[in-house]
N, C-alpha and C. Protein backbone atom coordinates (compact mmCIF):
# COMPACT_ATOMS: atom_id res chain seq x y z
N UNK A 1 -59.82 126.47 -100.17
CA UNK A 1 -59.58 127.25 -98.96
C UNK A 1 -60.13 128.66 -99.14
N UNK A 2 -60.44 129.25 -97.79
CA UNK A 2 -61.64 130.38 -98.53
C UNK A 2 -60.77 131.38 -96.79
N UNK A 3 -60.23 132.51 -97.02
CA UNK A 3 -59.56 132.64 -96.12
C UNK A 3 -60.78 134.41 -95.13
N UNK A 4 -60.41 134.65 -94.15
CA UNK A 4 -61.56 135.61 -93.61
C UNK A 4 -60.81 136.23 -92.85
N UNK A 5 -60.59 137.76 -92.58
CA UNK A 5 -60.16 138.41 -91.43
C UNK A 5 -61.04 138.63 -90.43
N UNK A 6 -60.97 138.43 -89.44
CA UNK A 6 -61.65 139.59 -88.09
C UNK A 6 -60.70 139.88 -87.39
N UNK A 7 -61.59 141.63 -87.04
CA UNK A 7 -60.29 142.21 -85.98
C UNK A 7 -61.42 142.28 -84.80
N UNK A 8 -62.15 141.62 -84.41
CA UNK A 8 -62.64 141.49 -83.08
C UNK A 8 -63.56 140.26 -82.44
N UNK A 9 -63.80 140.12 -81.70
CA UNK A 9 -64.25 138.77 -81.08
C UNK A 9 -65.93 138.82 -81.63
N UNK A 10 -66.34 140.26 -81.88
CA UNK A 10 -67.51 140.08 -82.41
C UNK A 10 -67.25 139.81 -83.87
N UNK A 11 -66.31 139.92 -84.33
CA UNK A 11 -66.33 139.91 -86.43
C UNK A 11 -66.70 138.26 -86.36
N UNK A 12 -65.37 137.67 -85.37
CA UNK A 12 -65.54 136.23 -85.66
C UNK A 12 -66.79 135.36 -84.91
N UNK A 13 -67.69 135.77 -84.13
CA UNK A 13 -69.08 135.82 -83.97
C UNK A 13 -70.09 135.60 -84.78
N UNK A 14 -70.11 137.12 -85.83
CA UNK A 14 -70.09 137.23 -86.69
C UNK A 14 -70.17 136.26 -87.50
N UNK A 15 -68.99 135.46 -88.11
CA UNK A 15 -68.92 135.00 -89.36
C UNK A 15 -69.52 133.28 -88.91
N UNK A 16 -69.06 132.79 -87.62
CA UNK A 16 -69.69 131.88 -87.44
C UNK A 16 -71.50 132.24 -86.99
N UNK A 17 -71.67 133.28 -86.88
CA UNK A 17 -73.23 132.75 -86.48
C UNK A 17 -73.79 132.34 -88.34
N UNK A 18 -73.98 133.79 -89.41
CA UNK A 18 -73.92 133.52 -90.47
C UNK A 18 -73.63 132.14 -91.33
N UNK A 19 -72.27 130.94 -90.77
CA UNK A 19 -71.93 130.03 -91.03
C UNK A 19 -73.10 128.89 -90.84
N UNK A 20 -73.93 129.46 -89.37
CA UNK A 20 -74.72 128.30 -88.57
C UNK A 20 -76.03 128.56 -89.16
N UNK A 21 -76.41 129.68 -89.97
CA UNK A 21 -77.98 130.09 -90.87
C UNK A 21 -77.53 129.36 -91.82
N UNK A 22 -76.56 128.63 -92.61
CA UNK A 22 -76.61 127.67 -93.55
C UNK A 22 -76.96 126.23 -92.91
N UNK A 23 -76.45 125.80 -91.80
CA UNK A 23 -76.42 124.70 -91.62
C UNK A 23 -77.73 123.83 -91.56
N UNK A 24 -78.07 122.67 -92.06
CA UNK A 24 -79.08 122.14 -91.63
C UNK A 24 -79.49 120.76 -90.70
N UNK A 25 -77.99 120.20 -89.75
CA UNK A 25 -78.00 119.70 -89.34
C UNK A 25 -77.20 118.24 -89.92
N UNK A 26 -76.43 117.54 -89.00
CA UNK A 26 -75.97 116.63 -89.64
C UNK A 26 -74.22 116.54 -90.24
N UNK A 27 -73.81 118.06 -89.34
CA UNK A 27 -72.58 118.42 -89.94
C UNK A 27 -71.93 118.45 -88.93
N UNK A 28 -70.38 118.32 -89.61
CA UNK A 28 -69.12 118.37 -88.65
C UNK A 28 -68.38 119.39 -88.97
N UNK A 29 -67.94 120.80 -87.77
CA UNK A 29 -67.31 121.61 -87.97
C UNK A 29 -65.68 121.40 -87.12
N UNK A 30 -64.82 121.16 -87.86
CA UNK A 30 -63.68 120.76 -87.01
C UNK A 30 -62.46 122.07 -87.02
N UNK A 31 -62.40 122.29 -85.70
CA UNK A 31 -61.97 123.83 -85.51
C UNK A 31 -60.59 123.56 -84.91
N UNK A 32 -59.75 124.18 -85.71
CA UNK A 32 -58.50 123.89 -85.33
C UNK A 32 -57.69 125.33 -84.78
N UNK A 33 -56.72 125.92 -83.54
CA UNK A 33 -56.30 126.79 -83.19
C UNK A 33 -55.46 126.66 -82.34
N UNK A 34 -54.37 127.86 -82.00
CA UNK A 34 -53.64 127.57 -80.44
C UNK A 34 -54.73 127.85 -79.48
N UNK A 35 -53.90 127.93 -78.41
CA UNK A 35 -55.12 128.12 -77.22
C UNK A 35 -55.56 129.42 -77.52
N UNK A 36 -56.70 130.26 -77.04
CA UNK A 36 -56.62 131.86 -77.12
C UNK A 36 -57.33 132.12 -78.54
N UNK A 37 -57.30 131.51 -79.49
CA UNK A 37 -57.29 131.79 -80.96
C UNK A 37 -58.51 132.01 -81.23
N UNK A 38 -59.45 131.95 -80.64
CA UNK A 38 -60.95 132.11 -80.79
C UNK A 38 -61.87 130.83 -80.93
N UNK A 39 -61.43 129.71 -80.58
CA UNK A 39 -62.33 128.70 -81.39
C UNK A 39 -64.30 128.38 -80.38
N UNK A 40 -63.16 128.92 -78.98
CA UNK A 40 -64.78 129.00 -78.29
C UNK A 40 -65.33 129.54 -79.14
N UNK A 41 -65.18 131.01 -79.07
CA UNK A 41 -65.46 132.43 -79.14
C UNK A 41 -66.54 132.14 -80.71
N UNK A 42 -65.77 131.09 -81.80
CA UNK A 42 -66.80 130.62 -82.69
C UNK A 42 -67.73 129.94 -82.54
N UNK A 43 -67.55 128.94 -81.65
CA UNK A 43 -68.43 127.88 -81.59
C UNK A 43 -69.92 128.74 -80.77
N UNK A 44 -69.51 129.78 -79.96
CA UNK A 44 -70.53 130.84 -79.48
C UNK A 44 -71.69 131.13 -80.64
N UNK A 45 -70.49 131.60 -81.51
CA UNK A 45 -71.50 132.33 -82.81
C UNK A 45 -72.31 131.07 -83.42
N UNK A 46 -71.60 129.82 -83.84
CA UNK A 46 -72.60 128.99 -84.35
C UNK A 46 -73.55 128.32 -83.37
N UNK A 47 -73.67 128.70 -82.10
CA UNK A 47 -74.50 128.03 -81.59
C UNK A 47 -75.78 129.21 -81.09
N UNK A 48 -75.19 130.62 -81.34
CA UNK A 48 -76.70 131.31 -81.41
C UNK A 48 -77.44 131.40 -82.75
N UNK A 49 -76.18 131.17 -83.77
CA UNK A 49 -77.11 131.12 -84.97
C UNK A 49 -77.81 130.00 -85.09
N UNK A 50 -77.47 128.66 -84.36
CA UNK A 50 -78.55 127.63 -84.35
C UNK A 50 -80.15 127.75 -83.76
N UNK A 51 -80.15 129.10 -82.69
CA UNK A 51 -81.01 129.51 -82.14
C UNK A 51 -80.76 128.83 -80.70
N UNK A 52 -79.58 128.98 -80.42
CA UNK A 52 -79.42 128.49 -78.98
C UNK A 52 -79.06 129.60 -77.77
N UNK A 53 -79.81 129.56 -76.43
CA UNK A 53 -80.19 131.24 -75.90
C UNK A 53 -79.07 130.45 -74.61
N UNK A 54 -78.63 129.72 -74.49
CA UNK A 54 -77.96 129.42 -72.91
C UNK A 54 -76.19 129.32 -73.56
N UNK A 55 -75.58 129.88 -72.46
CA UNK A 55 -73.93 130.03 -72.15
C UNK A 55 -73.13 129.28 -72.99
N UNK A 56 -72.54 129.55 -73.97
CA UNK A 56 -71.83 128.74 -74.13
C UNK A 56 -70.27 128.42 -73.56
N UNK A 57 -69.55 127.78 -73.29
CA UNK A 57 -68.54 127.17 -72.80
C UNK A 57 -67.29 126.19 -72.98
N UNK A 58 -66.48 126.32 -73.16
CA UNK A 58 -65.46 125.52 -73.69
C UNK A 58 -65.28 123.71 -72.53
N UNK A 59 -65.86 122.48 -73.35
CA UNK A 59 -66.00 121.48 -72.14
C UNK A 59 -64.64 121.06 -72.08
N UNK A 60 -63.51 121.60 -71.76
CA UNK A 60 -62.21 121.47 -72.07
C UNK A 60 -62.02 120.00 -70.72
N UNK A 61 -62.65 120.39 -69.42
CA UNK A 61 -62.77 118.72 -69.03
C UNK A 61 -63.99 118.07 -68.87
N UNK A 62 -65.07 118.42 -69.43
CA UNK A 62 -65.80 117.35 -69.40
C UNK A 62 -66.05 116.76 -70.49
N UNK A 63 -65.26 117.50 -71.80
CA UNK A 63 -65.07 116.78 -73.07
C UNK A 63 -66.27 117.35 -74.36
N UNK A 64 -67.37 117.09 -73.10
CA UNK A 64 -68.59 117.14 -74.44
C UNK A 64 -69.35 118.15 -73.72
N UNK A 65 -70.42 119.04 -74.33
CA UNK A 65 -71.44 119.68 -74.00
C UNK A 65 -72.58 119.91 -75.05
N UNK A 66 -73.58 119.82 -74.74
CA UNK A 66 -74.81 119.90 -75.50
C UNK A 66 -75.85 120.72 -75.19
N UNK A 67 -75.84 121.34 -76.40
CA UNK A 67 -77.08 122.75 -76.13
C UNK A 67 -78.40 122.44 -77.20
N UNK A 68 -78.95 122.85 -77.29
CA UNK A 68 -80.50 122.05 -77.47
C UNK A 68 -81.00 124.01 -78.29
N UNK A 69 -81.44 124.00 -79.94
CA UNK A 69 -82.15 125.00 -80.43
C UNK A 69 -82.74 124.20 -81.67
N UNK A 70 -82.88 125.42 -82.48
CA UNK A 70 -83.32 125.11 -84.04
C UNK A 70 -82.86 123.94 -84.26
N UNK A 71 -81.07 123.63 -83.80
CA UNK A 71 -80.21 122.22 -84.44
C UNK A 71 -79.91 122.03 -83.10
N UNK A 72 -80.18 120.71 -82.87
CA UNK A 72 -78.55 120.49 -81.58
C UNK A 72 -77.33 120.80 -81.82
N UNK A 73 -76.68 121.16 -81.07
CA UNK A 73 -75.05 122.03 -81.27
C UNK A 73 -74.65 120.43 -80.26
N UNK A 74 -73.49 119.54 -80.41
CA UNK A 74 -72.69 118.91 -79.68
C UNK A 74 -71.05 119.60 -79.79
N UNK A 75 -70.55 120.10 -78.75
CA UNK A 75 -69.47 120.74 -78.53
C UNK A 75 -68.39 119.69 -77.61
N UNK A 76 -67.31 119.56 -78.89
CA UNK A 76 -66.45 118.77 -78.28
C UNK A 76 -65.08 119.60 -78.05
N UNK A 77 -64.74 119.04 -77.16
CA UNK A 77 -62.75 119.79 -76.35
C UNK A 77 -62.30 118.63 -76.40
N UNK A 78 -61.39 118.35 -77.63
CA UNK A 78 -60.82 117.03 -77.56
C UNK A 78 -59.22 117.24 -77.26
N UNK A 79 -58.44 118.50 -76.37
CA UNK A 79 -57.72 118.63 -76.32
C UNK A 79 -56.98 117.87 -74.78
N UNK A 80 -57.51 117.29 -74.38
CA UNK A 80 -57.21 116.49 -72.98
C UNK A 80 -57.14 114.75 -73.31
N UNK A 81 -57.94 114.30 -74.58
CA UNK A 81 -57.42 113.15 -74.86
C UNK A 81 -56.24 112.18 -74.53
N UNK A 82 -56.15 111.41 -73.88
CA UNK A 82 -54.83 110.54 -73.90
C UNK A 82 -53.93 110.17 -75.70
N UNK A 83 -54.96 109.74 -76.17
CA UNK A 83 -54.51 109.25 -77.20
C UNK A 83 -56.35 109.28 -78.52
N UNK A 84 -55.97 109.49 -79.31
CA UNK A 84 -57.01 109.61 -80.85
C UNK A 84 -58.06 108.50 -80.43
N UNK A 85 -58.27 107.24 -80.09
CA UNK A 85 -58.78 106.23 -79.39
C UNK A 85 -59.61 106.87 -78.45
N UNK A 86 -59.35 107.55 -77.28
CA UNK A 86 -60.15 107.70 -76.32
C UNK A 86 -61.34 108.27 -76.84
N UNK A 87 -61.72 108.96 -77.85
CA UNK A 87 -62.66 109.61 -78.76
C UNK A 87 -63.79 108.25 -78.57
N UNK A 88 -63.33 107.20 -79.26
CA UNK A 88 -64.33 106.26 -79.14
C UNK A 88 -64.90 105.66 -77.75
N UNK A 89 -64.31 105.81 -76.61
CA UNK A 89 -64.99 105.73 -75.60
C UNK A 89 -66.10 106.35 -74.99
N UNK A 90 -66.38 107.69 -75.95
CA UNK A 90 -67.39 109.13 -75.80
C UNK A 90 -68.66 108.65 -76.69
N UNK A 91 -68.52 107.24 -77.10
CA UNK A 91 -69.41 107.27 -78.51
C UNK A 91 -69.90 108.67 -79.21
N UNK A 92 -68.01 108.56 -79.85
CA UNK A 92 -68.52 109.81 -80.58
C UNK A 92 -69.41 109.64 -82.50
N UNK A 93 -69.61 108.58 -82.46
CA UNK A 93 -70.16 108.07 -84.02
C UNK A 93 -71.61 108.61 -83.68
N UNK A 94 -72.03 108.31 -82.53
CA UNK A 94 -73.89 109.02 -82.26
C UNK A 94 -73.66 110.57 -82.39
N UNK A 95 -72.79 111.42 -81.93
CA UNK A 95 -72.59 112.67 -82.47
C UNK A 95 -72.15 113.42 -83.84
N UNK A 96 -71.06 112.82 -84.22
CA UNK A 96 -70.77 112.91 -85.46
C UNK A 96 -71.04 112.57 -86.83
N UNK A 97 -72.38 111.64 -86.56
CA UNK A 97 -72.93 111.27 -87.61
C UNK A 97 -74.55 111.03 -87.45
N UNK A 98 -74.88 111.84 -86.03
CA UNK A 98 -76.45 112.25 -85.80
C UNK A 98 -76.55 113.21 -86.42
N UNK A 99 -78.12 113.81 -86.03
CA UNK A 99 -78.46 114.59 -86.63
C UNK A 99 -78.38 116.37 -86.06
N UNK A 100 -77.87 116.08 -85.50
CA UNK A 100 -77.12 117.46 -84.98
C UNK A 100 -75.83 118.58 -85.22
N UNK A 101 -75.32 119.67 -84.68
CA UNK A 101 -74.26 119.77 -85.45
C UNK A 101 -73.57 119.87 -84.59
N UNK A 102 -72.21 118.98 -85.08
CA UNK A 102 -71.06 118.60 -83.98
C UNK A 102 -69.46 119.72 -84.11
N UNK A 103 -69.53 120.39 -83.19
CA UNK A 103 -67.88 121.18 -83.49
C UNK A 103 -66.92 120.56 -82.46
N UNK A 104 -66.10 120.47 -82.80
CA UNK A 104 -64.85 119.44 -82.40
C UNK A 104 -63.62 120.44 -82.17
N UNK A 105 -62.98 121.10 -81.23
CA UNK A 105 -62.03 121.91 -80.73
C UNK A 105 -61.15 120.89 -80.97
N UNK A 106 -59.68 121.44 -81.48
CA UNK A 106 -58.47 120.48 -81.56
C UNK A 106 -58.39 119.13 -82.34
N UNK A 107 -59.32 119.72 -82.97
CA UNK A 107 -60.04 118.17 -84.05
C UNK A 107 -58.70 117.34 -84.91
N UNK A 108 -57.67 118.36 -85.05
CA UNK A 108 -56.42 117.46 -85.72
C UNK A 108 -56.02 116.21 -84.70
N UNK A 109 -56.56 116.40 -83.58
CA UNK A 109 -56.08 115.45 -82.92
C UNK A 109 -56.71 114.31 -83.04
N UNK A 110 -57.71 114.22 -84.11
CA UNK A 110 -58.51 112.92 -83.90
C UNK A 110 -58.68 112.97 -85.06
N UNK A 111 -58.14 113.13 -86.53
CA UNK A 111 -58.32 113.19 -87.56
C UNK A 111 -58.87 111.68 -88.18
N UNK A 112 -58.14 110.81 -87.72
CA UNK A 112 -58.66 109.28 -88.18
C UNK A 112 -59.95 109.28 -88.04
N UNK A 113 -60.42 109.96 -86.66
CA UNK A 113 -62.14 109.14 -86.82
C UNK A 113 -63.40 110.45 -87.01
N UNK A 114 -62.73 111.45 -87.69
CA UNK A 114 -63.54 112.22 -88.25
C UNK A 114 -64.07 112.00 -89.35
N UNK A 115 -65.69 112.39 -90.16
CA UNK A 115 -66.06 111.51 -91.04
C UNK A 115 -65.49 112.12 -92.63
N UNK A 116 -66.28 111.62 -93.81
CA UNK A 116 -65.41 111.86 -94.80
C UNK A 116 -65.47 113.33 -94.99
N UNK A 117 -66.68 113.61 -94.87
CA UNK A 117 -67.22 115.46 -95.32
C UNK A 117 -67.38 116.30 -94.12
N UNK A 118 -66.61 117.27 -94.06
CA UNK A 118 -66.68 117.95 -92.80
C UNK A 118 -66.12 119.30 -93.36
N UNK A 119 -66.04 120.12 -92.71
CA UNK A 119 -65.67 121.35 -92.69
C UNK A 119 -64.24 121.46 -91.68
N UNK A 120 -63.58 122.25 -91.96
CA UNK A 120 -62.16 122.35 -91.30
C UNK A 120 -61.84 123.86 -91.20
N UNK A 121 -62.23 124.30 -90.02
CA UNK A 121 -62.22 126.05 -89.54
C UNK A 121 -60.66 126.09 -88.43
N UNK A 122 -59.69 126.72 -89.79
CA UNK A 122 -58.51 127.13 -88.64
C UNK A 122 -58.20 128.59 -88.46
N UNK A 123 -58.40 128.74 -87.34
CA UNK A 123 -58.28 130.17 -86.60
C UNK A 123 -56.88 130.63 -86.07
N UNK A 124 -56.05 131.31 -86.81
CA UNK A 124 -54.67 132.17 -86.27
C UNK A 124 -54.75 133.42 -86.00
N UNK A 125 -54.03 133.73 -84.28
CA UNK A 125 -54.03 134.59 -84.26
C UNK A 125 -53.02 135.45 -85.12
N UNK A 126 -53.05 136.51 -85.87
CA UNK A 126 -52.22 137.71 -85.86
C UNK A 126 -51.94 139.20 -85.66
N UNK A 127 -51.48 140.35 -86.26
CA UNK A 127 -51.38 141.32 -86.09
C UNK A 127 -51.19 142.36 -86.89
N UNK A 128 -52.04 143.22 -87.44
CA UNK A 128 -51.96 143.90 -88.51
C UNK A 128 -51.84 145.17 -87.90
N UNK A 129 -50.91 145.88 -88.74
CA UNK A 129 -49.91 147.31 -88.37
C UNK A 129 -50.97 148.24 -88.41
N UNK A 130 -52.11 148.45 -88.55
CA UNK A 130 -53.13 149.70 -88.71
C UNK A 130 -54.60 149.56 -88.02
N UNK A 131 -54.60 148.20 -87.64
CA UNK A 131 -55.82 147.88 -86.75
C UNK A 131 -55.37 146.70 -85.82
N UNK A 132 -54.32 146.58 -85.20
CA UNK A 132 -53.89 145.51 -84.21
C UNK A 132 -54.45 143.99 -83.94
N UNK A 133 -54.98 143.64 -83.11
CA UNK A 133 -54.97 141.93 -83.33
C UNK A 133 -55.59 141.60 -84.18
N UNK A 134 -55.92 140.99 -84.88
CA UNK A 134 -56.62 139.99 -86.14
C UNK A 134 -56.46 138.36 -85.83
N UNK A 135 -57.91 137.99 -86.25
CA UNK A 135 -57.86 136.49 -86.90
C UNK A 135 -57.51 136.40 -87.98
N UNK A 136 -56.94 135.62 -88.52
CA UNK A 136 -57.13 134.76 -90.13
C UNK A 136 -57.62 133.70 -89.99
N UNK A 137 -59.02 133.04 -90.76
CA UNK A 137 -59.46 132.30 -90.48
C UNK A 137 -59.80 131.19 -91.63
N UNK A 138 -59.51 130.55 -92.11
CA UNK A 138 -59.67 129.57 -93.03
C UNK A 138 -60.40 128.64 -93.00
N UNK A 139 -61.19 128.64 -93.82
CA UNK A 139 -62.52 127.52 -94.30
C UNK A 139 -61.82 126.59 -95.41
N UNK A 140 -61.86 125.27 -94.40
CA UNK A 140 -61.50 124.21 -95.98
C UNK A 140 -62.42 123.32 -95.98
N UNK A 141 -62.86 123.40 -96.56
CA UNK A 141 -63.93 122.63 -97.28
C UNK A 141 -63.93 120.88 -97.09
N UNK A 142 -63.80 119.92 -97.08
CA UNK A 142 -64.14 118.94 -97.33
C UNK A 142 -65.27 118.14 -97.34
N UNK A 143 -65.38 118.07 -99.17
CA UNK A 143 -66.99 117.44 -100.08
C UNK A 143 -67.71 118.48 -100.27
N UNK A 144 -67.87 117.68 -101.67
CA UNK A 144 -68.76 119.11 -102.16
C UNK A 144 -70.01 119.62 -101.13
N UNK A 145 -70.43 118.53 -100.35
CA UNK A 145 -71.50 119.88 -99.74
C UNK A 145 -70.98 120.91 -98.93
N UNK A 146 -69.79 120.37 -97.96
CA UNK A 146 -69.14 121.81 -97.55
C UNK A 146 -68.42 122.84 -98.64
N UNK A 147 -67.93 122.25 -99.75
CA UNK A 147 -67.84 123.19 -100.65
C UNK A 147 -68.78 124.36 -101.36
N UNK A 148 -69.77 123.69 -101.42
CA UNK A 148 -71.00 124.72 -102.06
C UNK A 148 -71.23 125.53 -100.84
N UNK A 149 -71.54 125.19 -99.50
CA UNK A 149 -72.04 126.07 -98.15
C UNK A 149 -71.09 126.83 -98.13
N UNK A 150 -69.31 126.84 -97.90
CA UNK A 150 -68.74 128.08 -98.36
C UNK A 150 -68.71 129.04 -99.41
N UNK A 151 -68.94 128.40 -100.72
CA UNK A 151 -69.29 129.52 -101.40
C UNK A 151 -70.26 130.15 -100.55
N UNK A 152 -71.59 129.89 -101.12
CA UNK A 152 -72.66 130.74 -100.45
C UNK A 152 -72.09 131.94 -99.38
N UNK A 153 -71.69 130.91 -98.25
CA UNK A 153 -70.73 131.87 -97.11
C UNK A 153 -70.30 133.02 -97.64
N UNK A 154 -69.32 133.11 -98.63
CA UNK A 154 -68.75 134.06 -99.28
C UNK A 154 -68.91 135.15 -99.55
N UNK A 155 -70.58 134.22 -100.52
CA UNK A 155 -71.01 135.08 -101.69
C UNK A 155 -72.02 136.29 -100.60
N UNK A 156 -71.76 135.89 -99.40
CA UNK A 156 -72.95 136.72 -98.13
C UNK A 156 -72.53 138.29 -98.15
N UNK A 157 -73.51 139.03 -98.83
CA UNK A 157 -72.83 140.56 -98.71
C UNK A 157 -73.10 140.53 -97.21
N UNK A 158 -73.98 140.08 -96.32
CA UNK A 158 -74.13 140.63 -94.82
C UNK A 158 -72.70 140.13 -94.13
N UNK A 159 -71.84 139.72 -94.39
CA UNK A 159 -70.72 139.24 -94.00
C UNK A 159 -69.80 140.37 -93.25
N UNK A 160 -69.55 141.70 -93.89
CA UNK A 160 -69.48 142.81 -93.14
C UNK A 160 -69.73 143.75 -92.13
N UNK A 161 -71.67 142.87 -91.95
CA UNK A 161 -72.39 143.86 -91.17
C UNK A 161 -72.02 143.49 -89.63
């Protein structure tokens, strides 16, 4: 677990665009938060760092959205689901295991059919007494290749800038 503050909607921008200059396609970022918590607000950053120039948007009912750069970005809102099942009616196996990179909003909710190696980004809001709202944001790793891409992450002195 590799833990990150931001105190603004640009820090956590920020740390996901940086996140998306590692990626090379082929990955699952599963973003877990209450409502409010930033997880659009990330999926923004990794989808300009993919080199993607159009709106991004939370598909909270149309489920899926797809933006087209350097990587395909597939953006899932799996928070309207009936049940973990309905996932497979989206054929979500052509997304999650193409060659694109797939972020999954509310992804605990579908934990069964997420694949073995993925990344697991949970975003809380809180509140720190000397600079007011804050994220805490936690990178967990799952398989070593998301393990090694967070280091790196880490080891990013531009992480500040």
């Amino acid at each position: 677990m590799y833990k990150f503050e931001t105190f603004s909607k640009e820090e956590t921008f920020n740390l996901a665009y940086k996140l998306a200059e590692k990626l090379k396609g082929g990955e699952l970022i599963a973003l877990e938060g209450d409502l409010g918590a930033g997880k659009t607000v990330f999926v923004k950053g990794l989808a300009q760092g993919l080199g993607i120039d159009e709106p991004v948007t939370s598909p909270t009912f149309s489920l899926i959205h797809e933006y087209e750069g350097r990587i395909s970005l597939f953006h899932f809102d799996v928070y309207r689901l009936g049940s973990p099942e309905e996932i497979e009616e989206l054929g979500y196996e052509e997304y999650f295991y193409g060659p694109g990179v797939t972020a999954v909003e509310w992804s605990d909710l579908i934990t069964s059919h997420l694949p073995q190696e993925y990344l697991t980004v949970k975003i809380n809001r809180s509140y720190c007494q000397t600079r007011g709202d804050m994220r805490i944001i936690t990178l967990v790793p799952q398989g070593a290749y998301f393990e090694n891409m967070v280091k790196e992450l880490v080891a990013d002195d531009s992480l500040g800038d």
